[in-house]
C-alpha atoms as a PDB file:
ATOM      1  CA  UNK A   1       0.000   0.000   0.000  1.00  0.00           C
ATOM      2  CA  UNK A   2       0.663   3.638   0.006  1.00  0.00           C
ATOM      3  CA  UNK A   3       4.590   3.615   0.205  1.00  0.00           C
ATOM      4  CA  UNK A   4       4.757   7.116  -1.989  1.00  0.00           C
ATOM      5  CA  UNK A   5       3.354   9.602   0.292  1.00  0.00           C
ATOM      6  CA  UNK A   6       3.189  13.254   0.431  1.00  0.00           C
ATOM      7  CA  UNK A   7       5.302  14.580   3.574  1.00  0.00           C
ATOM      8  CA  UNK A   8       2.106  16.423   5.149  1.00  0.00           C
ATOM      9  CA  UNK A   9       0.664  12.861   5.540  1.00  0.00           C
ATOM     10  CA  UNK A  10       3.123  11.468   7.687  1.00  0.00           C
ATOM     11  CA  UNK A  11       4.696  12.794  10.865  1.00  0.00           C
ATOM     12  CA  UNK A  12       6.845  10.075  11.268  1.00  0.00           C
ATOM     13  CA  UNK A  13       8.742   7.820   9.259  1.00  0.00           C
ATOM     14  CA  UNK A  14      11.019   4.470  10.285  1.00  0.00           C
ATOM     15  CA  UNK A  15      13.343   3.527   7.803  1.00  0.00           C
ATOM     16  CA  UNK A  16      14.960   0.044   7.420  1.00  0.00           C
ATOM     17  CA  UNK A  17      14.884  -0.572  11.148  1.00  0.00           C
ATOM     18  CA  UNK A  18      16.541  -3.893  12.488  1.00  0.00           C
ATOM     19  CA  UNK A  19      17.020  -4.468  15.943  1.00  0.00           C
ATOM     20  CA  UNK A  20      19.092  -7.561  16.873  1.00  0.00           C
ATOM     21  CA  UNK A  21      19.208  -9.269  20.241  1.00  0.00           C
ATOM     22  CA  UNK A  22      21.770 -12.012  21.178  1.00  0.00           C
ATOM     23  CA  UNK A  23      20.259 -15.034  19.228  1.00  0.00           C
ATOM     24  CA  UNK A  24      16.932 -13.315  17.614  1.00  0.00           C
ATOM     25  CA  UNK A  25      16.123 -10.508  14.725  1.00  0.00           C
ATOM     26  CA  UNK A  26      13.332  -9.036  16.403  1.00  0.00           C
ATOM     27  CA  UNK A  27      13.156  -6.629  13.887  1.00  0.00           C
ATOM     28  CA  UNK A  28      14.098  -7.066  10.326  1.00  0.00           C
ATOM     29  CA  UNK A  29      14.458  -4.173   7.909  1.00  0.00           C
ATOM     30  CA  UNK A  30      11.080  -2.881   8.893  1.00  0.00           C
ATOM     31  CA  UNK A  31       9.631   0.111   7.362  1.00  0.00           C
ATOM     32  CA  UNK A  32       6.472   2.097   9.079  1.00  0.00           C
ATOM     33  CA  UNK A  33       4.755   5.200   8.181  1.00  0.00           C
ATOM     34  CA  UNK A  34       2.829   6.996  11.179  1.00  0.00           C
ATOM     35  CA  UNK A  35       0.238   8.714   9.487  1.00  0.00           C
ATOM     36  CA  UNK A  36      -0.971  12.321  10.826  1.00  0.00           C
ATOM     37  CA  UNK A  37      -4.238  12.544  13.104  1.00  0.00           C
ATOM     38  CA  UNK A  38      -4.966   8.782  12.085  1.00  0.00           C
ATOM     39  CA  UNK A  39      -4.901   5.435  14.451  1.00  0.00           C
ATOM     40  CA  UNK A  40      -2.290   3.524  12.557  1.00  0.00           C
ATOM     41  CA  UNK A  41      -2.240  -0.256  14.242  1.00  0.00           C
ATOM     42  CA  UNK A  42       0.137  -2.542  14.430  1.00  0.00           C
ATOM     43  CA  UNK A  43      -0.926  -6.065  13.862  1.00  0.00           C
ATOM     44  CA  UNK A  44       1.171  -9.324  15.020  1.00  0.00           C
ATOM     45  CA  UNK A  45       1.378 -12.476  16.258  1.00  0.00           C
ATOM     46  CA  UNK A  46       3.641 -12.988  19.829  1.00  0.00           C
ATOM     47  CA  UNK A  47       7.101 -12.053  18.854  1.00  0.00           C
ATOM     48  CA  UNK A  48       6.506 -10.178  15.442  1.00  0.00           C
ATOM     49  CA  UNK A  49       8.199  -7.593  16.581  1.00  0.00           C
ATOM     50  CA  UNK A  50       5.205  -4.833  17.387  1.00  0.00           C
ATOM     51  CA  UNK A  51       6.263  -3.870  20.592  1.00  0.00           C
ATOM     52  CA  UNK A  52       9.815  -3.572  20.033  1.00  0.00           C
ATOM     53  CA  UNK A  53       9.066  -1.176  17.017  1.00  0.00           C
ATOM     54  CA  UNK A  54       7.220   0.487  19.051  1.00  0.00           C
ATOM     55  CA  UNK A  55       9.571   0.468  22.380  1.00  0.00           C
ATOM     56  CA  UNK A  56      12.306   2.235  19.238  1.00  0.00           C
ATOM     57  CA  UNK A  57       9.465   5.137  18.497  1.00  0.00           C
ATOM     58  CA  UNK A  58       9.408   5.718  22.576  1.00  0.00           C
ATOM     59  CA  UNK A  59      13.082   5.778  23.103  1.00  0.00           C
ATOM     60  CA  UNK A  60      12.744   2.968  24.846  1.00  0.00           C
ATOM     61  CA  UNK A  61      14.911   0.868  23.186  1.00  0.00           C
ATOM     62  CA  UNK A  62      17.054   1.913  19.881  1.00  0.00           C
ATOM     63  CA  UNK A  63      17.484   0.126  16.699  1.00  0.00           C
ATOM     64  CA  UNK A  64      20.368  -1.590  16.027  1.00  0.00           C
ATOM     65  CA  UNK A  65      20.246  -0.538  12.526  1.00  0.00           C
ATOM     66  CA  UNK A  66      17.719   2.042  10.370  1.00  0.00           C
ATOM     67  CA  UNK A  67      16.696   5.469  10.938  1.00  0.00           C
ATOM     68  CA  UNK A  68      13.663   7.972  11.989  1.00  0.00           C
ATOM     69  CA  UNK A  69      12.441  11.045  10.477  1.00  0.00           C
ATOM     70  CA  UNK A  70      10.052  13.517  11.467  1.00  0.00           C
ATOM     71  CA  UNK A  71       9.205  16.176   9.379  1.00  0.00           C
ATOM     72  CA  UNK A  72      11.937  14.963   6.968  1.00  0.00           C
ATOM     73  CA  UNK A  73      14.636  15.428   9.530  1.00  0.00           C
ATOM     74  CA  UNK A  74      16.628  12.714  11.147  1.00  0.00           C
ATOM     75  CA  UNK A  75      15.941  12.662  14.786  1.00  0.00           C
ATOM     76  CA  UNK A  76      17.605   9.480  17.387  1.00  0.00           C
ATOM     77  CA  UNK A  77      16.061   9.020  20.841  1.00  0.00           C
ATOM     78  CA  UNK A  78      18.523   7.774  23.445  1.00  0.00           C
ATOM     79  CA  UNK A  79      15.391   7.740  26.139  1.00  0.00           C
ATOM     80  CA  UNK A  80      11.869   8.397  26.557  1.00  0.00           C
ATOM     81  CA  UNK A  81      12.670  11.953  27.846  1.00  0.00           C
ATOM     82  CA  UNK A  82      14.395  13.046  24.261  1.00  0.00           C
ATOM     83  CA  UNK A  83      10.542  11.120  22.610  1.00  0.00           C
ATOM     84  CA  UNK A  84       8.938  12.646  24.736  1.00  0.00           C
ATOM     85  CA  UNK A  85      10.645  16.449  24.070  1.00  0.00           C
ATOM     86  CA  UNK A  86       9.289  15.214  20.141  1.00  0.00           C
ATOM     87  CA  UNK A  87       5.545  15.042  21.179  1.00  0.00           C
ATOM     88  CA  UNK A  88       6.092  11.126  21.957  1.00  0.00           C
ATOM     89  CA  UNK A  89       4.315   9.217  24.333  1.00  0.00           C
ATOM     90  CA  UNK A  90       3.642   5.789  25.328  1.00  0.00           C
ATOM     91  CA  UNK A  91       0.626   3.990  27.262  1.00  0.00           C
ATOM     92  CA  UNK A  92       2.569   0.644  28.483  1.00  0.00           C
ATOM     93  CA  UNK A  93       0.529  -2.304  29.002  1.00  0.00           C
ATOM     94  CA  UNK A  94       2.811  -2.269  32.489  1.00  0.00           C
ATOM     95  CA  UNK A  95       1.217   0.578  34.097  1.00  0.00           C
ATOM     96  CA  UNK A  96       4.294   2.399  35.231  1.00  0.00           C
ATOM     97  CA  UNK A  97       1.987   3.976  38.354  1.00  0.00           C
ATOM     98  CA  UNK A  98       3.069   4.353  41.659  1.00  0.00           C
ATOM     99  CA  UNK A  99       0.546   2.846  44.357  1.00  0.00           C
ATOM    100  CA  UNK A 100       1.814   4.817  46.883  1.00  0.00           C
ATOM    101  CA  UNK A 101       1.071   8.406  45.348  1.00  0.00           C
ATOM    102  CA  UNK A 102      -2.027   9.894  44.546  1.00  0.00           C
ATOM    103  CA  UNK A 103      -3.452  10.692  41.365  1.00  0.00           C
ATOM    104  CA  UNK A 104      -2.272  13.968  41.117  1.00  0.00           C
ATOM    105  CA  UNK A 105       1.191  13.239  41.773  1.00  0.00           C
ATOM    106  CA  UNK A 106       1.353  10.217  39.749  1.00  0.00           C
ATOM    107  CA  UNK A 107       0.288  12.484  36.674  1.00  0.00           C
ATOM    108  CA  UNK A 108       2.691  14.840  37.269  1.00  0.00           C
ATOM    109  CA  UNK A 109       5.329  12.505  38.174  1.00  0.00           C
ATOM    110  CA  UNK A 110       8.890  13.890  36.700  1.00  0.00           C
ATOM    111  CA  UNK A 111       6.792  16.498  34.605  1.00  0.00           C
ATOM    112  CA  UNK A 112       5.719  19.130  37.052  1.00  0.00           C
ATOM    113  CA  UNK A 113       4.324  22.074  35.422  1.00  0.00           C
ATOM    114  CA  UNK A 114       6.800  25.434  36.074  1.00  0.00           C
ATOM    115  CA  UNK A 115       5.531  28.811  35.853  1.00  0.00           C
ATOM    116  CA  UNK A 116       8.660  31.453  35.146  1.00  0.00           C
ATOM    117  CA  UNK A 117      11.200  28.286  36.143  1.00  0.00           C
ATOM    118  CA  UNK A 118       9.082  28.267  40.129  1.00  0.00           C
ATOM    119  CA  UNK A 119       7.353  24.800  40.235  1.00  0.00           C
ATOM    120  CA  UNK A 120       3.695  25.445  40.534  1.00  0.00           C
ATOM    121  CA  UNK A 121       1.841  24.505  43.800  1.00  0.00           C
ATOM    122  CA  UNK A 122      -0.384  20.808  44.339  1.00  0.00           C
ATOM    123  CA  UNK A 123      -3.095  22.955  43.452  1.00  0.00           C
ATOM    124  CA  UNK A 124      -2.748  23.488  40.160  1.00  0.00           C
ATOM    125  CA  UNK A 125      -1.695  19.926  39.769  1.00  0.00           C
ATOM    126  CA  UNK A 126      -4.688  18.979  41.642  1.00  0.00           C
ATOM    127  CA  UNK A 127      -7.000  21.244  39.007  1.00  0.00           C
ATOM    128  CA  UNK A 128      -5.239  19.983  36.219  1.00  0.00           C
ATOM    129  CA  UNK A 129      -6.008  16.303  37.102  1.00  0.00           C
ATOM    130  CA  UNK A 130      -9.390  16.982  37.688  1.00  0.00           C
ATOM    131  CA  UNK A 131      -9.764  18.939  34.231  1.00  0.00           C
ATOM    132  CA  UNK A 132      -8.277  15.719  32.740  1.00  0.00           C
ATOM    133  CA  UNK A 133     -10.513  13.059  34.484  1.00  0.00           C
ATOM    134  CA  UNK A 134     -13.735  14.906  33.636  1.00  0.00           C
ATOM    135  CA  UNK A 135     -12.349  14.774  29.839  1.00  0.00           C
ATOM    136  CA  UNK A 136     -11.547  10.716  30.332  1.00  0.00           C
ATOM    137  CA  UNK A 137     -15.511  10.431  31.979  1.00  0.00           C
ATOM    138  CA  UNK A 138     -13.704   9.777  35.445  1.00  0.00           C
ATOM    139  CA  UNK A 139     -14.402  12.012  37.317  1.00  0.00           C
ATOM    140  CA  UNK A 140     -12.161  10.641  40.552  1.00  0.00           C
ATOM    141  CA  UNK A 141     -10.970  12.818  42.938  1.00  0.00           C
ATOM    142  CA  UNK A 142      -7.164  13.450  41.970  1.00  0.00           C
ATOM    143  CA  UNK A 143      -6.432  13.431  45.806  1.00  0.00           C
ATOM    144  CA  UNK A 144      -7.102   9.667  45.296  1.00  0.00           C
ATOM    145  CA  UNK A 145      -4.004   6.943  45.705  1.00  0.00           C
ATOM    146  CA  UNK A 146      -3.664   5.093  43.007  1.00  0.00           C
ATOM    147  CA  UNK A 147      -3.049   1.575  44.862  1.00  0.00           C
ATOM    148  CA  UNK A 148      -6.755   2.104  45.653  1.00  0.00           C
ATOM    149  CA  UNK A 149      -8.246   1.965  42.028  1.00  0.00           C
ATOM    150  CA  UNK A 150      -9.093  -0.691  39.518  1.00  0.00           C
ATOM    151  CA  UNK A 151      -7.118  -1.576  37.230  1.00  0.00           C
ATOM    152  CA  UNK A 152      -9.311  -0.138  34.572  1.00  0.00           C
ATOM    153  CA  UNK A 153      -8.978   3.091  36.522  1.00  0.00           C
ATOM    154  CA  UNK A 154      -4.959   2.966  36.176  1.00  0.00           C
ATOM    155  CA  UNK A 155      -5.356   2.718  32.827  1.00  0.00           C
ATOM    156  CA  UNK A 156      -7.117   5.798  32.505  1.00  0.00           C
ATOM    157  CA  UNK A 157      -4.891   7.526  34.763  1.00  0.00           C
ATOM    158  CA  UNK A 158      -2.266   6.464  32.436  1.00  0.00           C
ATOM    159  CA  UNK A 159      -3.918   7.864  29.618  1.00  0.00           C
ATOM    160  CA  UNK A 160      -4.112  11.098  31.471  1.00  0.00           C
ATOM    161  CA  UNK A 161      -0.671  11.450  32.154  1.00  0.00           C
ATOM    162  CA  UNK A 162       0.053  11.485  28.422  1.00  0.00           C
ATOM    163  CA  UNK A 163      -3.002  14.018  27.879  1.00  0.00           C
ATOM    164  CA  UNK A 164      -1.393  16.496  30.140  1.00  0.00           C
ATOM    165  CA  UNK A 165       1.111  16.777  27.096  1.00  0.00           C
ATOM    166  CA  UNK A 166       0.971  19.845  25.659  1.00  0.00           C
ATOM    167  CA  UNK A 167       2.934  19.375  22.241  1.00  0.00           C
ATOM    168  CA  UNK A 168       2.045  15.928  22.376  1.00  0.00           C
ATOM    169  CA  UNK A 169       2.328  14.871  18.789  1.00  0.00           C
ATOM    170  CA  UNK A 170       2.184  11.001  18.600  1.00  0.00           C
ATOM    171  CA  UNK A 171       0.975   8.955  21.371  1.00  0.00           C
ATOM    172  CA  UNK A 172       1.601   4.821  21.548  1.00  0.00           C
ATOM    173  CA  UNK A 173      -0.976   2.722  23.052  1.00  0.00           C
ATOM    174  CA  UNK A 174       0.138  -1.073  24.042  1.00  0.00           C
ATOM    175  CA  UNK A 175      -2.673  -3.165  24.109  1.00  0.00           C
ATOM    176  CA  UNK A 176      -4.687  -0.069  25.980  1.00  0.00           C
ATOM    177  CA  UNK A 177      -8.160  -1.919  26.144  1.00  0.00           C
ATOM    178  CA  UNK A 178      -6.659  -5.506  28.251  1.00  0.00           C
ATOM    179  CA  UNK A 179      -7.763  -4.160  31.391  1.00  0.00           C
ATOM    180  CA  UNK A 180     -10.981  -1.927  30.705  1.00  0.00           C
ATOM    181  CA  UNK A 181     -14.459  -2.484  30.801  1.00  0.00           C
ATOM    182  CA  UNK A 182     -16.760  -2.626  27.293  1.00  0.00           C
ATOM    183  CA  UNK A 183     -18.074   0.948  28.667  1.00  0.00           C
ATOM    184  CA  UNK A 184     -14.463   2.050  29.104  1.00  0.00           C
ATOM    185  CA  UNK A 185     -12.881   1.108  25.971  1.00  0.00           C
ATOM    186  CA  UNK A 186     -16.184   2.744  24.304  1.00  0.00           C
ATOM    187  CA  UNK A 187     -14.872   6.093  26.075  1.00  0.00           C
ATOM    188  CA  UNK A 188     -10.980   5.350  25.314  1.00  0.00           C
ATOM    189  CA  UNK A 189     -12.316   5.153  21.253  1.00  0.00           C
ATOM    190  CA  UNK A 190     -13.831   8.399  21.996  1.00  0.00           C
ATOM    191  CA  UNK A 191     -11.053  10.435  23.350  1.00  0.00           C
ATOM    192  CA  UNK A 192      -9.039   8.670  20.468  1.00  0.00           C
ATOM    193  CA  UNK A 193     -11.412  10.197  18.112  1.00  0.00           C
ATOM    194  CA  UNK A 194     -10.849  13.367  19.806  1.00  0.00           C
ATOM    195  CA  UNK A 195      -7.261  13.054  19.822  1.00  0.00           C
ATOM    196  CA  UNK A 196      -7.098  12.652  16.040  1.00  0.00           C
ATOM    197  CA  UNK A 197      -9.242  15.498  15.387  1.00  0.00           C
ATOM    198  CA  UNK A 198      -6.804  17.578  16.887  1.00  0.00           C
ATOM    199  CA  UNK A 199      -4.202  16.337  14.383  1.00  0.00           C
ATOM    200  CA  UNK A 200      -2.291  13.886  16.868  1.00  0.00           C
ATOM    201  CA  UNK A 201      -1.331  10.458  15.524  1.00  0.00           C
ATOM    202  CA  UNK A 202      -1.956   7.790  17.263  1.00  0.00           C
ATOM    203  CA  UNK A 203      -0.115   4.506  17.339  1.00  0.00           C
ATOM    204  CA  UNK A 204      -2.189   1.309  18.386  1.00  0.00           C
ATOM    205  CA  UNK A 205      -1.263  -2.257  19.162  1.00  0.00           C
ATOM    206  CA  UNK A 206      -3.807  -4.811  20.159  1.00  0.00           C
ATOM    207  CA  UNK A 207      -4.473  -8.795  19.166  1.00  0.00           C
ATOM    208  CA  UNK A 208      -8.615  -7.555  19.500  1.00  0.00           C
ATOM    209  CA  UNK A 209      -9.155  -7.786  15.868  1.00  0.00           C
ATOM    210  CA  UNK A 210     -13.310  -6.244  15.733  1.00  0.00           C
ATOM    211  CA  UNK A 211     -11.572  -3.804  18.154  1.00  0.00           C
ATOM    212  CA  UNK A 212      -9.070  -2.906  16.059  1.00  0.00           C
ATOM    213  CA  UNK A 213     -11.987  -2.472  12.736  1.00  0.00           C
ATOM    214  CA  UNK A 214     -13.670  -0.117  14.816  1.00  0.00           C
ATOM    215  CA  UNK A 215     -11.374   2.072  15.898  1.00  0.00           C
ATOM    216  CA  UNK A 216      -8.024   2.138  13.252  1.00  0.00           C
ATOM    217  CA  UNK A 217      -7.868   3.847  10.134  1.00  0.00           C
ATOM    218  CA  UNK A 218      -4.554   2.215   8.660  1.00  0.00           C
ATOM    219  CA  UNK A 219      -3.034  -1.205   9.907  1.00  0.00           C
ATOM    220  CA  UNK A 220       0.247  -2.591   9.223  1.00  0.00           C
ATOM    221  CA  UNK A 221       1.039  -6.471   9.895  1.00  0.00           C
ATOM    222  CA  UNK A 222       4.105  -7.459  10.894  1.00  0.00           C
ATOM    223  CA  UNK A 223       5.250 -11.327  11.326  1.00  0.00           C
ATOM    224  CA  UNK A 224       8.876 -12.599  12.724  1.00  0.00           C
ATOM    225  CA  UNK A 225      10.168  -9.316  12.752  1.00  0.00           C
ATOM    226  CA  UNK A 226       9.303  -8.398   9.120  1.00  0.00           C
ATOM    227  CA  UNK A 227       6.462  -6.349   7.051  1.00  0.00           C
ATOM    228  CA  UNK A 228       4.109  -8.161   5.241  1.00  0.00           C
ATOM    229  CA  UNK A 229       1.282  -5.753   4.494  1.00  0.00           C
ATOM    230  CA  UNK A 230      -0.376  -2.177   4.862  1.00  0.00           C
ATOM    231  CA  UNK A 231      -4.003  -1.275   4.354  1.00  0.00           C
ATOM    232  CA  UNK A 232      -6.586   1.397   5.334  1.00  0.00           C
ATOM    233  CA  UNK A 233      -9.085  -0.393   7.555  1.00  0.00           C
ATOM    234  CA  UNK A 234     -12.105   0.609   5.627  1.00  0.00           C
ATOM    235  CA  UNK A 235     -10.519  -1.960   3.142  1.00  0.00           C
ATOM    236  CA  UNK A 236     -10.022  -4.894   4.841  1.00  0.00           C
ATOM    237  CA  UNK A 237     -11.800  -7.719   7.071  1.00  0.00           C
ATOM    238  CA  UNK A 238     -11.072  -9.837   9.950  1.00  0.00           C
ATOM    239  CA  UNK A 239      -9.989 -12.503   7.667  1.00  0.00           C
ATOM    240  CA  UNK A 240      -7.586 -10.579   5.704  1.00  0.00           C
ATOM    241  CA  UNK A 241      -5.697  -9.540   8.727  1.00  0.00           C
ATOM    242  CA  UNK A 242      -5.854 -13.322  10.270  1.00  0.00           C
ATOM    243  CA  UNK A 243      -4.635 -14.943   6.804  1.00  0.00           C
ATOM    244  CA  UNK A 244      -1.524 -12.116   6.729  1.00  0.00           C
ATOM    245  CA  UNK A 245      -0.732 -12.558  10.267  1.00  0.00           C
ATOM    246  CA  UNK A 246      -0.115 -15.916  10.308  1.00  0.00           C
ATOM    247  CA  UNK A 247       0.759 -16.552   6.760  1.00  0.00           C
ATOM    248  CA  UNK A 248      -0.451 -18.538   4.064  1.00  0.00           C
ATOM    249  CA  UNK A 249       1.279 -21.270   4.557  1.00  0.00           C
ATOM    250  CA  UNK A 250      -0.405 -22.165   8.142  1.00  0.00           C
ATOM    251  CA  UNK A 251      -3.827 -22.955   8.904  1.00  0.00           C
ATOM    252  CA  UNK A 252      -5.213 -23.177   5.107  1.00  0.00           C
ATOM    253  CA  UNK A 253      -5.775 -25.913   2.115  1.00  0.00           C
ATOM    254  CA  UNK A 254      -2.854 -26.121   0.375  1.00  0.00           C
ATOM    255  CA  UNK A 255      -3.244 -24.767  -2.911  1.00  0.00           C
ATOM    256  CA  UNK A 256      -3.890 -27.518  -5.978  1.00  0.00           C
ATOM    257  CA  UNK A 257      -0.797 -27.619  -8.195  1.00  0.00           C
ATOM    258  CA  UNK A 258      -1.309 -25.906 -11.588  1.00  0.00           C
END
């Protein structure tokens, strides 16, 4: 699919990304356009490699070979700080929360808000929170510690520490819907929606294929660490992406010799 695209399309480009660990290629000369304000998913079996090229957008990890762009220049994150200073964020499937801290504090955690270089007071934090929460439809008190909500809850509180962005340009979500309710993933598509309206990409990894029809707009499929296939969703069908993602050769009649 669309390999030739105009620059304002995409706000981020991988280039011929490997990333080698001792013994396994989890990435092999992978290629993947992040489309502007759209919910580009990765697709993949255990192992294909989606996280890790995603864990490389974050700064989490870095390729062991290949390149990024943005904006057609070259940029190299040693760590999620130097992502994040390029409008990068990432919702792990391991909530990175701290039990022992309250909402408001976990949301802020190492990115207090500074007014003239002076660190600005709980309070604002605390209104901040609260404006966030009422945008995510939970409207929890931000004074709340986090060790006492559901895990559905941490999730959105997770969410809302990436919302509190402010030139937050592509955000990653790792399987984002695992621990939410049917209502809550209904309101996660929502603020998605919302999200891409506003011109921020969104990149989306989850093995809940309807999910994934419902909410993406482009999906690229991935198997042992290599591309196979891009497509806009409004294209494609559950049985497209299954036959892709695990290959032709598994799981079908073999074709009759011509």
């Amino acid at each position: 699919g669309g390999h030739s695209m105009d620059n304002q399309e995409v706000c981020l480009r991988a280039e011929h990304i490997c990333k080698i660990y001792p013994g396994t290629k989890a990435l092999d000369d992978v290629s993947f356009n992040v489309r502007r304000g759209k919910v580009n998913v990765l697709i993949g079996e255990n192992g294909a490699g989606k996280s890790t090229l995603m864990k490389i957008i974050a700064g989490i990890e870095q390729p062991s070979s290949g390149r990024l762009y943005m904006d057609g220049e070259e940029v190299s994150f040693r760590d999620t700080t130097e992502a994040r200073a390029h409008g990068i964020g990432i919702i792990h499937q391991e909530l990175s929360l701290f039990p022992n801290l309250n909402i408001y504090q976990n949301i802020f955690m190492s990115r207090e808000k500074t007014k003239n270089h002076i660190r600005l007071d709980n309070a604002r934090h605390a209104e901040l929170t609260e404006k966030v929460l009422q945008r995510l439809e939970h409207p929890i008190p931000p004074e709340t510690l986090v060790g006492n909500l559901r895990v559905g809850q941490q999730q959105i509180i997770e969410i809302a520490r990436n919302l509190i962005q402010d030139d937050l340009k592509i955000l990653i979500m790792d399987e984002p819907t695992s621990s939410l309710s049917a209502q809550e993933v209904q309101i996660l598509f929502k603020i998605m929606r919302e999200l891409t309206a506003e011109g921020i990409s969104i990149v989306y990894i989850s093995h809940r294929l309807e999910e994934i029809l419902q909410i993406g707009d482009h999906v690229t499929i991935l198997r042992d660490g290599k591309y196979v296939a891009d497509e806009e969703v409004a294209n494609i069908d559950v049985p497209w992406i299954v036959k892709r993602m695990v290959g032709e050769e598994k799981g079908y009649a073999p074709r009759a010799a011509t």
